[in-house]
N, C-alpha and C. Protein backbone atom coordinates (compact mmCIF):
# COMPACT_ATOMS: atom_id res chain seq x y z
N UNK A 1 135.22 57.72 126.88
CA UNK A 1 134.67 57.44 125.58
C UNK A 1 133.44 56.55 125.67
N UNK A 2 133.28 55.77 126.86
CA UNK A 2 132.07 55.00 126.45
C UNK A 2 131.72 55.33 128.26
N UNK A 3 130.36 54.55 128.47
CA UNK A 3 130.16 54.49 129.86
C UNK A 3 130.32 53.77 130.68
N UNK A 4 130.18 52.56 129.76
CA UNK A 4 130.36 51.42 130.72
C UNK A 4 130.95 50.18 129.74
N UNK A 5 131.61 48.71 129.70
CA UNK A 5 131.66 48.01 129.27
C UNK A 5 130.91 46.70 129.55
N UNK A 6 130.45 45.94 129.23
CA UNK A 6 129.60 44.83 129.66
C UNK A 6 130.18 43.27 128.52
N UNK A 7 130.29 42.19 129.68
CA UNK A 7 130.66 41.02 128.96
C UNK A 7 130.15 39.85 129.35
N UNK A 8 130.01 38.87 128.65
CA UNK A 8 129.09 37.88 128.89
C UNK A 8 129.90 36.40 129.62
N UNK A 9 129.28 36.03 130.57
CA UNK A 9 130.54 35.23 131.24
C UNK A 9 129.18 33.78 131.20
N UNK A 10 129.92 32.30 131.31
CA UNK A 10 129.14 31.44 131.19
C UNK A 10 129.30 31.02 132.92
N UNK A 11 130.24 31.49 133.47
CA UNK A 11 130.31 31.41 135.10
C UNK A 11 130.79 32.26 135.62
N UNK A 12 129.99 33.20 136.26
CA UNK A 12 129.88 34.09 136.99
C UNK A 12 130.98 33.87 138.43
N UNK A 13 130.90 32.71 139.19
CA UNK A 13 131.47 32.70 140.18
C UNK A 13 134.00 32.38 139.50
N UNK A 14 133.34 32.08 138.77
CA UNK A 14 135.17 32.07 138.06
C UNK A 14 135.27 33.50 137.26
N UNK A 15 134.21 34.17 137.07
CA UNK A 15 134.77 35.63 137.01
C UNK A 15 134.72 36.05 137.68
N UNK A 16 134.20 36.37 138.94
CA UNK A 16 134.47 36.89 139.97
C UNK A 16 136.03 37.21 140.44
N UNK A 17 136.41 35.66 141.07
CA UNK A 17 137.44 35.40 141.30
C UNK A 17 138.97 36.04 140.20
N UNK A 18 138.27 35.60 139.14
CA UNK A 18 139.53 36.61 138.15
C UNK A 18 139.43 37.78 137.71
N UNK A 19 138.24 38.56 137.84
CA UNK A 19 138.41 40.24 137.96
C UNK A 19 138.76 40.65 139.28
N UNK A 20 138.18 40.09 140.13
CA UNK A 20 138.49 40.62 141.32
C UNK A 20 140.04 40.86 141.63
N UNK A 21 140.81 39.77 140.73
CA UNK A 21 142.27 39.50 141.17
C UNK A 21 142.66 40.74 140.09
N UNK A 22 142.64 41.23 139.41
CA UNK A 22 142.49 42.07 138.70
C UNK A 22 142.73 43.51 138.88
N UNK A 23 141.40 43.95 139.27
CA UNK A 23 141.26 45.15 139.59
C UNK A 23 141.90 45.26 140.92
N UNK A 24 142.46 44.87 142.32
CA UNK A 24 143.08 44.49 143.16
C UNK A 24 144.38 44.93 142.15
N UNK A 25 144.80 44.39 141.52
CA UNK A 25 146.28 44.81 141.26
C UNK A 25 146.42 46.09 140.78
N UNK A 26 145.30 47.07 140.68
CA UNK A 26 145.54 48.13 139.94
C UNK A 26 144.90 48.96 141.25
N UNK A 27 144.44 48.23 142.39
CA UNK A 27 144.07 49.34 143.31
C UNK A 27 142.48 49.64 142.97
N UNK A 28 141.44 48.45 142.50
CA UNK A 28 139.77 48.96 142.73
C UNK A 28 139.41 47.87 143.56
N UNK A 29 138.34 47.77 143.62
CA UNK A 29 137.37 46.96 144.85
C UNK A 29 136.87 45.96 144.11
N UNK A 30 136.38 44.64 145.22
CA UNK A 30 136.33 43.49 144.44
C UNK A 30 134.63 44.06 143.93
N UNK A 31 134.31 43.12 143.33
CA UNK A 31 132.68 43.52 142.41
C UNK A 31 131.79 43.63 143.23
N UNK A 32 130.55 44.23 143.19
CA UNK A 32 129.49 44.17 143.59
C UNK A 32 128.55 43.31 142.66
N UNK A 33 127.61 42.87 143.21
CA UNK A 33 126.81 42.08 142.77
C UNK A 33 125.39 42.07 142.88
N UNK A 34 124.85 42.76 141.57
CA UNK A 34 123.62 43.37 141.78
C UNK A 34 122.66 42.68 141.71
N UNK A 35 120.93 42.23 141.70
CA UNK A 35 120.21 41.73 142.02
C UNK A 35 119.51 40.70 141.09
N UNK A 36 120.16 41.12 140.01
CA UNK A 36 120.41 40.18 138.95
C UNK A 36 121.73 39.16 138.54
N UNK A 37 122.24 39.34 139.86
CA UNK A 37 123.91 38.51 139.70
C UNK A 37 124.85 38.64 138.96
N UNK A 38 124.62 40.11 138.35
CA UNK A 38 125.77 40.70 137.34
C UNK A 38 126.74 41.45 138.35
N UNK A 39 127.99 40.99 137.65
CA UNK A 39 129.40 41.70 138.56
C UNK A 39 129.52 43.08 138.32
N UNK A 40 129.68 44.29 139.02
CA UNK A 40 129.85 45.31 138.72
C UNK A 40 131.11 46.26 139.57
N UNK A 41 131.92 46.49 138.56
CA UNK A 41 133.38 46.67 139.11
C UNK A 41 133.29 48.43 138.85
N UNK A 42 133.43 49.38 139.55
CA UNK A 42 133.60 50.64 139.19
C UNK A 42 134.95 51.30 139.90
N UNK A 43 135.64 52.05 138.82
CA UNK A 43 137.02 52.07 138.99
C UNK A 43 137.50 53.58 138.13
N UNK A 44 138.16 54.43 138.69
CA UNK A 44 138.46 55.58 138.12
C UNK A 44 137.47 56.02 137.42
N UNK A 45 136.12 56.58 137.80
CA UNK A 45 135.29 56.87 136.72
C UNK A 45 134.50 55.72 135.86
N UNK A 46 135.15 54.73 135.76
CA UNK A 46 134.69 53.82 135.06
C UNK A 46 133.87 52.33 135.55
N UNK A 47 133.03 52.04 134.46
CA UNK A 47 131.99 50.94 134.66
C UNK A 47 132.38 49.47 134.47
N UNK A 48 133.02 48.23 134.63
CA UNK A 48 132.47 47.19 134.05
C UNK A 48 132.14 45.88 134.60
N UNK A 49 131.10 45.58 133.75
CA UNK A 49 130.27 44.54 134.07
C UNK A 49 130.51 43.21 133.33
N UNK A 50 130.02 42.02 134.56
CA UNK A 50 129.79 40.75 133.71
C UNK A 50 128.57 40.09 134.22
N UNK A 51 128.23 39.40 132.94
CA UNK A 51 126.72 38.80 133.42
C UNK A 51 126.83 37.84 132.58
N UNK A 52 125.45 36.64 132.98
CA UNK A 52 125.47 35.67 132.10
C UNK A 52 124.51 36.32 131.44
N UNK A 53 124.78 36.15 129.54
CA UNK A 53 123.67 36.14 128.93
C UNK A 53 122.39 36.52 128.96
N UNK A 54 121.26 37.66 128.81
CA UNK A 54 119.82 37.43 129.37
C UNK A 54 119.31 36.78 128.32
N UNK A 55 119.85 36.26 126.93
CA UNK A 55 119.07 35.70 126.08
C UNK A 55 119.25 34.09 126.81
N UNK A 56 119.86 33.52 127.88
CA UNK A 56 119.72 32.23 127.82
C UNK A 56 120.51 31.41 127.30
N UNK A 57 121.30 31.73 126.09
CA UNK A 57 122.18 31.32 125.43
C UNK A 57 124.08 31.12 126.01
N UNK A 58 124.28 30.71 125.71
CA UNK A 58 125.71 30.50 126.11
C UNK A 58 126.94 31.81 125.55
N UNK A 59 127.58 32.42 126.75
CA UNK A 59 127.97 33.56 126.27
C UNK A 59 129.70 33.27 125.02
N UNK A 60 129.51 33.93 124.44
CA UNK A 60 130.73 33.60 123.62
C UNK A 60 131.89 35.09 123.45
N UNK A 61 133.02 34.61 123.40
CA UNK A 61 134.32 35.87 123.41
C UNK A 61 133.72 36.71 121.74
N UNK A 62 134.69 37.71 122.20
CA UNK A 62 134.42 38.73 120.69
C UNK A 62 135.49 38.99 120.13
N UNK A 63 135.69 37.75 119.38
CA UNK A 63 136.98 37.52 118.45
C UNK A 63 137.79 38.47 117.77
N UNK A 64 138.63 39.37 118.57
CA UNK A 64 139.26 40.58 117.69
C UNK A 64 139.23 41.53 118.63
N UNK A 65 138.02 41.42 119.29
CA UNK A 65 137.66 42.59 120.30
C UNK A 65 138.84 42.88 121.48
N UNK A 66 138.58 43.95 122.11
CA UNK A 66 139.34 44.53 122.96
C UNK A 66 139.00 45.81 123.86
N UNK A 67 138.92 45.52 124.96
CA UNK A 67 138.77 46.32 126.34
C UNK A 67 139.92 46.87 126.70
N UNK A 68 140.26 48.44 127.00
CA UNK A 68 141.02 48.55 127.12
C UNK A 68 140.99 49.49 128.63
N UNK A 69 141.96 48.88 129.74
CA UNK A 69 141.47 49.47 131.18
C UNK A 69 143.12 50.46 131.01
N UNK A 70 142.97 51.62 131.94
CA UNK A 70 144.05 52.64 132.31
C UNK A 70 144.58 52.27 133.63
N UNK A 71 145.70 52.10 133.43
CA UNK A 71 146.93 51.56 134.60
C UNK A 71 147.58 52.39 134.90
N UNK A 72 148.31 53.15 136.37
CA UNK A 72 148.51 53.85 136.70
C UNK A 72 149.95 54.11 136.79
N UNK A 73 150.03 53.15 136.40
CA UNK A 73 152.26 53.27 136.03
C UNK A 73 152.41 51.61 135.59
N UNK A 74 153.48 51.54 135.15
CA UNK A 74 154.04 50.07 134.19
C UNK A 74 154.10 49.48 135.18
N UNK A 75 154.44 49.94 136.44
CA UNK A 75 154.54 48.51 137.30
C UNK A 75 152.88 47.54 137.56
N UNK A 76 152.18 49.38 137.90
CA UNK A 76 150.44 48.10 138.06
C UNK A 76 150.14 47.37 136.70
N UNK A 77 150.44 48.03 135.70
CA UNK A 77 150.10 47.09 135.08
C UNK A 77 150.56 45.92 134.49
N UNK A 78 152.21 45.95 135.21
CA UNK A 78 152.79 44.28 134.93
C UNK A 78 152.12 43.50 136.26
N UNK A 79 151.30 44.02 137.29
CA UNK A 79 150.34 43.27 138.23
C UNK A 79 149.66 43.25 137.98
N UNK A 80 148.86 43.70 137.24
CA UNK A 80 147.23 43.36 136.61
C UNK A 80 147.85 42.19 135.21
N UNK A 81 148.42 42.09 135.07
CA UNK A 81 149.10 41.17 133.79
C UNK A 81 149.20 39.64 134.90
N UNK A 82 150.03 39.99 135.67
CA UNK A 82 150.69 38.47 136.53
C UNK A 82 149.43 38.31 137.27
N UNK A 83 147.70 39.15 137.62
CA UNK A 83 147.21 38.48 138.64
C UNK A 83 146.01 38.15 137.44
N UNK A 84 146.03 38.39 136.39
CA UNK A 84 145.43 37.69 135.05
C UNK A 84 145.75 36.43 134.78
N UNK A 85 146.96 36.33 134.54
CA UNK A 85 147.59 35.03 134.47
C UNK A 85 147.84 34.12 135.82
N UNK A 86 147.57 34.94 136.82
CA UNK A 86 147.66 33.94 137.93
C UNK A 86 146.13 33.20 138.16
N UNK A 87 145.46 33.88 137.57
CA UNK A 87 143.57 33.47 138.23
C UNK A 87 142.53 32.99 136.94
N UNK A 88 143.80 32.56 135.89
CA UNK A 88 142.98 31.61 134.74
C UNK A 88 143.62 32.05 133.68
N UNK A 89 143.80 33.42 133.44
CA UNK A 89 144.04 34.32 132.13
C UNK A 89 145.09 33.22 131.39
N UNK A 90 145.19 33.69 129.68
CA UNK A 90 146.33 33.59 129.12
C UNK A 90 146.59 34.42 127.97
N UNK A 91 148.04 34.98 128.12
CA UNK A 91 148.65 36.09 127.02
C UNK A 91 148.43 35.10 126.03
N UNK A 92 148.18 35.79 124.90
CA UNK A 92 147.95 35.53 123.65
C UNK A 92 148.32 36.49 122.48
N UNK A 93 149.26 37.24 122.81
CA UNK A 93 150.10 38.31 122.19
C UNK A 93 151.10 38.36 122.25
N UNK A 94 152.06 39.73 122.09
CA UNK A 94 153.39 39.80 122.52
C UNK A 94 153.13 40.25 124.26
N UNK A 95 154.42 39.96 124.56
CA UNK A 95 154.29 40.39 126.35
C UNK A 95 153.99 41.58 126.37
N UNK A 96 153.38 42.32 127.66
CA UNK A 96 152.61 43.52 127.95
C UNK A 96 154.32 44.29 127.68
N UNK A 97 154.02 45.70 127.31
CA UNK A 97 154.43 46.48 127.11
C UNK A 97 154.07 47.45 125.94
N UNK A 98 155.55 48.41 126.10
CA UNK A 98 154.86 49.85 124.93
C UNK A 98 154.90 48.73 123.52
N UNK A 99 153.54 50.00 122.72
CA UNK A 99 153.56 49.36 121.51
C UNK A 99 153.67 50.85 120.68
N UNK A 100 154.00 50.41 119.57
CA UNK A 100 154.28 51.51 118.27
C UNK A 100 153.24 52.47 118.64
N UNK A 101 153.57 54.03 118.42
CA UNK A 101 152.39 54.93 119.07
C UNK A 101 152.05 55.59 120.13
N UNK A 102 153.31 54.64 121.17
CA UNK A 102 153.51 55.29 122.70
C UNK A 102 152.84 54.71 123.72
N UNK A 103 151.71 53.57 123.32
CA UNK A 103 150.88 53.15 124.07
C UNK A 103 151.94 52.08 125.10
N UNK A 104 151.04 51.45 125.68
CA UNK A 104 151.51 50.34 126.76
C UNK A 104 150.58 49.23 126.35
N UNK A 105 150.82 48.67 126.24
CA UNK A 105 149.22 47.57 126.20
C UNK A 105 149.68 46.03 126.79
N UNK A 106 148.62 45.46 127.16
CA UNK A 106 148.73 44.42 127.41
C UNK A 106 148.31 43.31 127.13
N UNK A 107 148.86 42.09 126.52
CA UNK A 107 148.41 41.04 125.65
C UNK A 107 148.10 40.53 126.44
């Protein structure tokens, strides 16, 4: 549905470290880091990136918003959950699992 996702990080080197732990639990490669020092994670087809800001400004969350990555059975994604929460993350929902609709999701 989209091509790529892109997010604004105010430290690059502590996202690193917590996508990397991340995508690792679901089986992708730690980021590349392109020549502009944006993280670039590519994974099943898919794009995403983090960068600081190019306006200069201090990057801020998108209150409501939601990224949603494809996990390859409930177990990776109760490891992409525990290596979230192991490398800074915090649930702020109900615990990962199915939600109304059939989905799986993860808070």
């Amino acid at each position: 549905m989209f091509t790529h996702v892109m997010v604004g990080s105010n430290d690059i080197d502590r996202s690193k470290k917590f996508y990397d732990a991340l995508f690792a639990a679901i089986g992708g490669s730690p980021a590349t880091v392109d020549p502009r020092g944006r993280l670039i994670y590519a994974h099943n087809g898919g794009r995403f990136l983090v960068t600081k800001p190019i306006d200069g400004k201090a990057a801020c969350h998108a209150n409501g918003g939601t990224i949603g990555f494809a996990a390859p059975s409930p177990e990776a994604l109760m490891a992409w959950h525990a290596a979230g929460v192991a490398n800074g993350g915090t649930s702020v929902e109900d615990p990962p699992g199915p939600r109304q609709g059939g989905a799986v999701h993860l808070a």
